[in-house]
C-alpha atoms as a PDB file:
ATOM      1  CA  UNK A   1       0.000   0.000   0.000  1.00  0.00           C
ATOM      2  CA  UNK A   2       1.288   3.345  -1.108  1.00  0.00           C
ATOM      3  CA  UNK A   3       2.051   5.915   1.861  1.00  0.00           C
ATOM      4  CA  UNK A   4       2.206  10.086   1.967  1.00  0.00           C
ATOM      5  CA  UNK A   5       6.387   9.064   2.024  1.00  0.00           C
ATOM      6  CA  UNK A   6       6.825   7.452  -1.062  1.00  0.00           C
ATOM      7  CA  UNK A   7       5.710  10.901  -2.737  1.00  0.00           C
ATOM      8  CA  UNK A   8       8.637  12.445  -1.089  1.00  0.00           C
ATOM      9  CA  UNK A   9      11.586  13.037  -2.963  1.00  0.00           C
ATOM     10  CA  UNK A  10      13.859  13.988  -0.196  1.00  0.00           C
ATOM     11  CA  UNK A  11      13.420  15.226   3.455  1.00  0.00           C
ATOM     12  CA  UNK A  12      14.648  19.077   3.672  1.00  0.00           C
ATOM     13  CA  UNK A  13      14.104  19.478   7.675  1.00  0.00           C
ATOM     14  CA  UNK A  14      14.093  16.984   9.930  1.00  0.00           C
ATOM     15  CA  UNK A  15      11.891  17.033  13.224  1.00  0.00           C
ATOM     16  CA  UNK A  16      14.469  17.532  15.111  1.00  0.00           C
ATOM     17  CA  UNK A  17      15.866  20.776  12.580  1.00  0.00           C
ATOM     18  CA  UNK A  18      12.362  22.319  12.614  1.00  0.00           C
ATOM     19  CA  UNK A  19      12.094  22.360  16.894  1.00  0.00           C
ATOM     20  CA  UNK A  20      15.527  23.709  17.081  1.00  0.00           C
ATOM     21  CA  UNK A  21      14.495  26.633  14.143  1.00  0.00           C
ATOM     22  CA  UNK A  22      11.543  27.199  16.280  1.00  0.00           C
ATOM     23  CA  UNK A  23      13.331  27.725  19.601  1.00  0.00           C
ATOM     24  CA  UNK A  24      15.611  30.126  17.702  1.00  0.00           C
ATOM     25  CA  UNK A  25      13.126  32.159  16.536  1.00  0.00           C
ATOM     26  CA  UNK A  26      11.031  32.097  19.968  1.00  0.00           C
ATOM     27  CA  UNK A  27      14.225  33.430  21.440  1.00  0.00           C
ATOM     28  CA  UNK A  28      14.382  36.805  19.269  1.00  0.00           C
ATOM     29  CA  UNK A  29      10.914  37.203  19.873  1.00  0.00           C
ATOM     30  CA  UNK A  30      11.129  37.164  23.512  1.00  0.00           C
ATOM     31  CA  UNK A  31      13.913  39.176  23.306  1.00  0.00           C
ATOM     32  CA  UNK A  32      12.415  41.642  20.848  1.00  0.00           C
ATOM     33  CA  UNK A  33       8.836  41.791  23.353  1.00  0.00           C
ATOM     34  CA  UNK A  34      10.242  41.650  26.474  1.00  0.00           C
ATOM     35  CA  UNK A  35       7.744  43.804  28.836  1.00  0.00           C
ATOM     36  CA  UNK A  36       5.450  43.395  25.657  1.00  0.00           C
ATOM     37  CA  UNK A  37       2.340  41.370  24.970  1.00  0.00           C
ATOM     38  CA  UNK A  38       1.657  40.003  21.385  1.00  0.00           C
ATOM     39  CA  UNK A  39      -0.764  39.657  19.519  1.00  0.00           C
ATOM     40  CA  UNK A  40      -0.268  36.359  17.463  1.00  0.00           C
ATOM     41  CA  UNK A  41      -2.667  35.769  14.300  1.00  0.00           C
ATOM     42  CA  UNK A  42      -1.881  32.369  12.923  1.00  0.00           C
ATOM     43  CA  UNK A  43      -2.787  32.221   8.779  1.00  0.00           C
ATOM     44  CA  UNK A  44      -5.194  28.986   8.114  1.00  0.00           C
ATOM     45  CA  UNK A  45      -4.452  26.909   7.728  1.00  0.00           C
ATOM     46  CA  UNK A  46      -0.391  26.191   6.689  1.00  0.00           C
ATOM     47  CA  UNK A  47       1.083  27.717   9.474  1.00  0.00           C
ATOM     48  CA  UNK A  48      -1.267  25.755  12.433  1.00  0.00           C
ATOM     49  CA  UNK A  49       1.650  23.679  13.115  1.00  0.00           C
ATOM     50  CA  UNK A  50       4.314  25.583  13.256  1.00  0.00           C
ATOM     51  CA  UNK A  51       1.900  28.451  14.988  1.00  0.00           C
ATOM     52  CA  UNK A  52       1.516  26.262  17.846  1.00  0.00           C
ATOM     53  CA  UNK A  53       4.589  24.628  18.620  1.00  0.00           C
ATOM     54  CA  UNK A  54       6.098  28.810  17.971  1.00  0.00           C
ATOM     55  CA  UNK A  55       3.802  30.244  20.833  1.00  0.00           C
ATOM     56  CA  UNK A  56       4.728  27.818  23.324  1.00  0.00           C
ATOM     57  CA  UNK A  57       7.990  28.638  23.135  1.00  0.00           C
ATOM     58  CA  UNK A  58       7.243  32.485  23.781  1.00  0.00           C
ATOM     59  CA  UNK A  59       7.607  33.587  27.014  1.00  0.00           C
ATOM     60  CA  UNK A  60       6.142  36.838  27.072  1.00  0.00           C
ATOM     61  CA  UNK A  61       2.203  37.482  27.253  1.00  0.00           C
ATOM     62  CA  UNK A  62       0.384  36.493  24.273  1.00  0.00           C
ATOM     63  CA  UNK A  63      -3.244  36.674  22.650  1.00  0.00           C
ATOM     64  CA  UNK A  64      -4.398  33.882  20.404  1.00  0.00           C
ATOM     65  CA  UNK A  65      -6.196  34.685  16.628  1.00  0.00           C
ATOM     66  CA  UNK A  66      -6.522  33.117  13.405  1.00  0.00           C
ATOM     67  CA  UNK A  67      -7.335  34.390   9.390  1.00  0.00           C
ATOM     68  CA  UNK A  68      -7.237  32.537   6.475  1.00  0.00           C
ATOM     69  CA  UNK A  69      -6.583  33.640   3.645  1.00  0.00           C
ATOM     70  CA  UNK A  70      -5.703  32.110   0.463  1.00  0.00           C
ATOM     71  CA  UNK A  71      -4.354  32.536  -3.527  1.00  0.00           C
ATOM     72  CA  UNK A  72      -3.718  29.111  -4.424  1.00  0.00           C
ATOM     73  CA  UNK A  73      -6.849  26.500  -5.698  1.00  0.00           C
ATOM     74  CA  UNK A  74      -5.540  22.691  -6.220  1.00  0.00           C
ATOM     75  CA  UNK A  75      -3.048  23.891  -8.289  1.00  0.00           C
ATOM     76  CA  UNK A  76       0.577  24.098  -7.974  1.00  0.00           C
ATOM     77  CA  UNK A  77       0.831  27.839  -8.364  1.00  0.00           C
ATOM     78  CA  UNK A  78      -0.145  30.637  -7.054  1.00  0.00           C
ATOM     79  CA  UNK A  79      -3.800  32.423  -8.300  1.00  0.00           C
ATOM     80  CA  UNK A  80      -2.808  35.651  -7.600  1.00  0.00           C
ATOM     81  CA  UNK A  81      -6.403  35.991  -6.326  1.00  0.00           C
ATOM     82  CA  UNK A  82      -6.390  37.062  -2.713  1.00  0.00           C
ATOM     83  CA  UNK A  83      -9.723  36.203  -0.545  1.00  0.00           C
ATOM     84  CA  UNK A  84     -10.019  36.377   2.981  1.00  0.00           C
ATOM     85  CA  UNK A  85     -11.628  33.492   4.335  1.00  0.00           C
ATOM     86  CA  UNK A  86     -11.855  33.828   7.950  1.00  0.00           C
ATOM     87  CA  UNK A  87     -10.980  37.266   9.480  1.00  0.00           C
ATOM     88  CA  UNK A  88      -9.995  37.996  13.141  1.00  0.00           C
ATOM     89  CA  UNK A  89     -12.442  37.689  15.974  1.00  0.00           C
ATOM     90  CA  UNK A  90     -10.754  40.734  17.916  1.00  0.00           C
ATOM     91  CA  UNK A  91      -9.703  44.574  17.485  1.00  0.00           C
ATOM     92  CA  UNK A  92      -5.915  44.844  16.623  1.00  0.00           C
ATOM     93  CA  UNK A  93      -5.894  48.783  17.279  1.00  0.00           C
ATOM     94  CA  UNK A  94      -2.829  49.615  19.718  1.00  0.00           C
ATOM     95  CA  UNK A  95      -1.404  46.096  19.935  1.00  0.00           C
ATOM     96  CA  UNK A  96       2.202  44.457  18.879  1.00  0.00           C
ATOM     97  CA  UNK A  97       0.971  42.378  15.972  1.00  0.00           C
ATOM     98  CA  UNK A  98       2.931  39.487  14.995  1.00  0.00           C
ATOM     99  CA  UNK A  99       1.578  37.430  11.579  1.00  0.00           C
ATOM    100  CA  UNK A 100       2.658  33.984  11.959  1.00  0.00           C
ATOM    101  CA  UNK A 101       2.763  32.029   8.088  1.00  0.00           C
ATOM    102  CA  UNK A 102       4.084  28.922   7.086  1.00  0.00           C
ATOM    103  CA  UNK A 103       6.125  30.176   3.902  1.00  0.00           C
ATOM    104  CA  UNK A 104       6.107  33.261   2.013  1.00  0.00           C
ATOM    105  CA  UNK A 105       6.140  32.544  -1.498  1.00  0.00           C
ATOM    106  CA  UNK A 106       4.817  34.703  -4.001  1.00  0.00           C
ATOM    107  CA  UNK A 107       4.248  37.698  -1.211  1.00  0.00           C
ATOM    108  CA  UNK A 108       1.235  38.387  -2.690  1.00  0.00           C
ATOM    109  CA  UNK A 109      -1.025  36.814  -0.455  1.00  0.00           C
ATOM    110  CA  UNK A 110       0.664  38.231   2.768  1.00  0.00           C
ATOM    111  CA  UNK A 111       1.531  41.456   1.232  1.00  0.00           C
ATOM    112  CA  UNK A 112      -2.371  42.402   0.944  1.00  0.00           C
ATOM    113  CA  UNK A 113      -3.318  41.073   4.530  1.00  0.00           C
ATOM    114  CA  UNK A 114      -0.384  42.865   5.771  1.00  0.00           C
ATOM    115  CA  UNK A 115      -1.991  45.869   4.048  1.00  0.00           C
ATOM    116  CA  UNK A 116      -5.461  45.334   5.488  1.00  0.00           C
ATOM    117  CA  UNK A 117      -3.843  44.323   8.882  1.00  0.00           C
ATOM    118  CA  UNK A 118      -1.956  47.768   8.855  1.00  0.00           C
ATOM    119  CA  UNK A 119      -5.010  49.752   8.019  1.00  0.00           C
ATOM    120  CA  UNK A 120      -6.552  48.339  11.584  1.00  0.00           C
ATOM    121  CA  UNK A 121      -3.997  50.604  13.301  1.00  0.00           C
ATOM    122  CA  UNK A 122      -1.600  48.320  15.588  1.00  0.00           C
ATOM    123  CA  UNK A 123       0.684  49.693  17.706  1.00  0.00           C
ATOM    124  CA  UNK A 124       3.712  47.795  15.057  1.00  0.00           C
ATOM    125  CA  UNK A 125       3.294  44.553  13.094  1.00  0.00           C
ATOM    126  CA  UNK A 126       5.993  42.011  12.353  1.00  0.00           C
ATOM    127  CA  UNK A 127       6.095  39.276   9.479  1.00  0.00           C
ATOM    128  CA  UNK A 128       6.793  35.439  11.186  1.00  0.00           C
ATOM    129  CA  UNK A 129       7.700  32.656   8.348  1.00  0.00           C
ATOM    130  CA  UNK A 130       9.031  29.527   8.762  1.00  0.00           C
ATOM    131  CA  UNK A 131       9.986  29.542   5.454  1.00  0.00           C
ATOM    132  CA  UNK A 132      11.076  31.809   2.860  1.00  0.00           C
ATOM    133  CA  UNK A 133      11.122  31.179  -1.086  1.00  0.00           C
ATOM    134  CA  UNK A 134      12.895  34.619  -2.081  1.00  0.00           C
ATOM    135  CA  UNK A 135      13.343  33.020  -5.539  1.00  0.00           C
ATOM    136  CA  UNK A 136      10.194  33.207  -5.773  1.00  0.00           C
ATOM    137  CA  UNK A 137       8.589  36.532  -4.765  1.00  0.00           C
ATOM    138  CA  UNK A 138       6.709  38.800  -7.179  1.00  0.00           C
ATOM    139  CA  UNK A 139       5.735  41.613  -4.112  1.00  0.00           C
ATOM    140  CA  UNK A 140       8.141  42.854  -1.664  1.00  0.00           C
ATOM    141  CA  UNK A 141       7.462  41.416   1.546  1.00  0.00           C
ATOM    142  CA  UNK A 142       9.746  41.992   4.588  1.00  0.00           C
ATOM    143  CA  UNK A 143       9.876  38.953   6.713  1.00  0.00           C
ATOM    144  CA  UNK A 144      11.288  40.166   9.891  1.00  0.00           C
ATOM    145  CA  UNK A 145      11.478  36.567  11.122  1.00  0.00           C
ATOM    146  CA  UNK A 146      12.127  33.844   9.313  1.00  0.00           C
ATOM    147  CA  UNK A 147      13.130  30.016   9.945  1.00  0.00           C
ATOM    148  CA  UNK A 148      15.032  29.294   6.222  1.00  0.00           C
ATOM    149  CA  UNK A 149      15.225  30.291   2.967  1.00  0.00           C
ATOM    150  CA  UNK A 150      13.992  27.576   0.896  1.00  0.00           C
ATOM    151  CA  UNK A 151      14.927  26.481  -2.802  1.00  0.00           C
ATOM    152  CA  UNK A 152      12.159  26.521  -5.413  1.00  0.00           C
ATOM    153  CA  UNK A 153      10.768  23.268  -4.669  1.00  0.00           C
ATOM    154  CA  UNK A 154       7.280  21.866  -4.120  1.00  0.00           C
ATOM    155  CA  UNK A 155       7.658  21.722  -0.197  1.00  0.00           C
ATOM    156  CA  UNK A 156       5.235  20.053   1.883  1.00  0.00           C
ATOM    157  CA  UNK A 157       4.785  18.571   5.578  1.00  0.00           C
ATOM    158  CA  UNK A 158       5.058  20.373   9.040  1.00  0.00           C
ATOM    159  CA  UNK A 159       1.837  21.945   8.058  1.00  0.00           C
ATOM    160  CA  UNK A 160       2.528  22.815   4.021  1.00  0.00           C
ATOM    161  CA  UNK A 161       0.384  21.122   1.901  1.00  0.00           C
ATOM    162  CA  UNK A 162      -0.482  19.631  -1.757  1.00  0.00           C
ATOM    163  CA  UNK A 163      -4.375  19.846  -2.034  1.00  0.00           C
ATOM    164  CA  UNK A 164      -5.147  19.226   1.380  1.00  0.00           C
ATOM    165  CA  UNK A 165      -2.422  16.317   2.013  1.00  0.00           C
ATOM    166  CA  UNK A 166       0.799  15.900   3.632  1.00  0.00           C
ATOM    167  CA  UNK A 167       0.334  18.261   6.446  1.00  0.00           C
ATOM    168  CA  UNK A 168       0.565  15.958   9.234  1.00  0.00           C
ATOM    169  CA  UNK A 169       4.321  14.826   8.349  1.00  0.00           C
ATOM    170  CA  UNK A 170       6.139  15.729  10.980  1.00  0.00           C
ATOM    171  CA  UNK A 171       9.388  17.064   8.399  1.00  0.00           C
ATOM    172  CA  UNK A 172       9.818  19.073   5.333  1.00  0.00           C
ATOM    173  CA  UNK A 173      10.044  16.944   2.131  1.00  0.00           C
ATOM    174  CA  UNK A 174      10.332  17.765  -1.444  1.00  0.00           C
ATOM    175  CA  UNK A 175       7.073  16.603  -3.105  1.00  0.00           C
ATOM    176  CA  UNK A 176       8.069  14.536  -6.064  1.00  0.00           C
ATOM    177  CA  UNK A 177       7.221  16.350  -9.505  1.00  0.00           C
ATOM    178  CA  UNK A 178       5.130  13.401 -10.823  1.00  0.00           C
ATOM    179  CA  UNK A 179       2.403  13.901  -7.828  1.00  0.00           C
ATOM    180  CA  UNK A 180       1.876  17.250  -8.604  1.00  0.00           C
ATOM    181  CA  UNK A 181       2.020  17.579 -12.733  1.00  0.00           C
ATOM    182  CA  UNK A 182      -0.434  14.720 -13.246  1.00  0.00           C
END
């Protein structure tokens, strides 16, 4: 019986790579907040994983909220369509605002909630990826933290997806080409 590993063509970051990344980052955040509370807003639904295991390594006071938001269909490739599918369930206004993604890619997608996030009036607002595909970006988006910079690869696991599969692996593989051209 086939598994979700046989469509992996190699494993990027291990388990083990992807807590250590997450401590590191944890640590400049607490560092950067310290005396602060954040305001965490985990984008639906990629960056769940790496969302949670993030704010339980942060060690200053922080407030729990979710969007989604999304510009890719079953495809591949990004849409370039932006739609908001679930919006926040609080007021931003006056709070330290950290957007928490699973990989910027395209920017476009995360530069227009970072637009409409910005227009709420928070005190500042900081850009969290776990992973960044710079190779790949058609906006400017400024990632202020950031786990790795990724190759152009079809990247899945830890919460990254192909139509709805692979999130649960607990690594980063490279999705063989065949799954995802047929």
């Amino acid at each position: 019986m086939k598994t979700m590993q046989d469509d992996i063509q190699s494993v990027l970051y291990t388990e083990e790579q992807l807590k250590e990344c997450v401590q590191k980052i944890a640590d400049k955040i607490n560092k950067d907040y310290e005396g602060k509370e954040i305001y965490a807003i985990g984008i639906l639904k990629g960056a769940m994983i790496f969302y949670a295991d993030l704010v339980r390594a942060i060690n200053v006071p922080v407030a729990f909220d979710f969007m989604a938001a999304s510009s890719y269909g079953k495809g591949a490739s990004s849409s370039g369509e932006v739609k908001i599918l679930k919006d926040l369930d609080f007021s931003i206004e006056g709070k330290h605002v950290i957007v928490i993604e699973d990989i910027v890619d395209s920017g476009l997608t995360l530069s227009y909630l970072l637009r409409v996030l910005q227009s709420r009036h928070p005190a500042s607002i900081k850009l969290c990826a776990l992973l960044n595909k710079p190779e790949r970006r058609e906006v400017d988006v400024k990632v202020d933290y950031v786990g790795y910079d990724v190759p152009n690869e079809f990247l899945v696991g830890y919460g990254l997806d192909y139509a709805s599969k692979y999130r649960n692996l607990p690594y980063i593989g490279i999705l063989k080409p065949e799954v995802y051209t047929k």
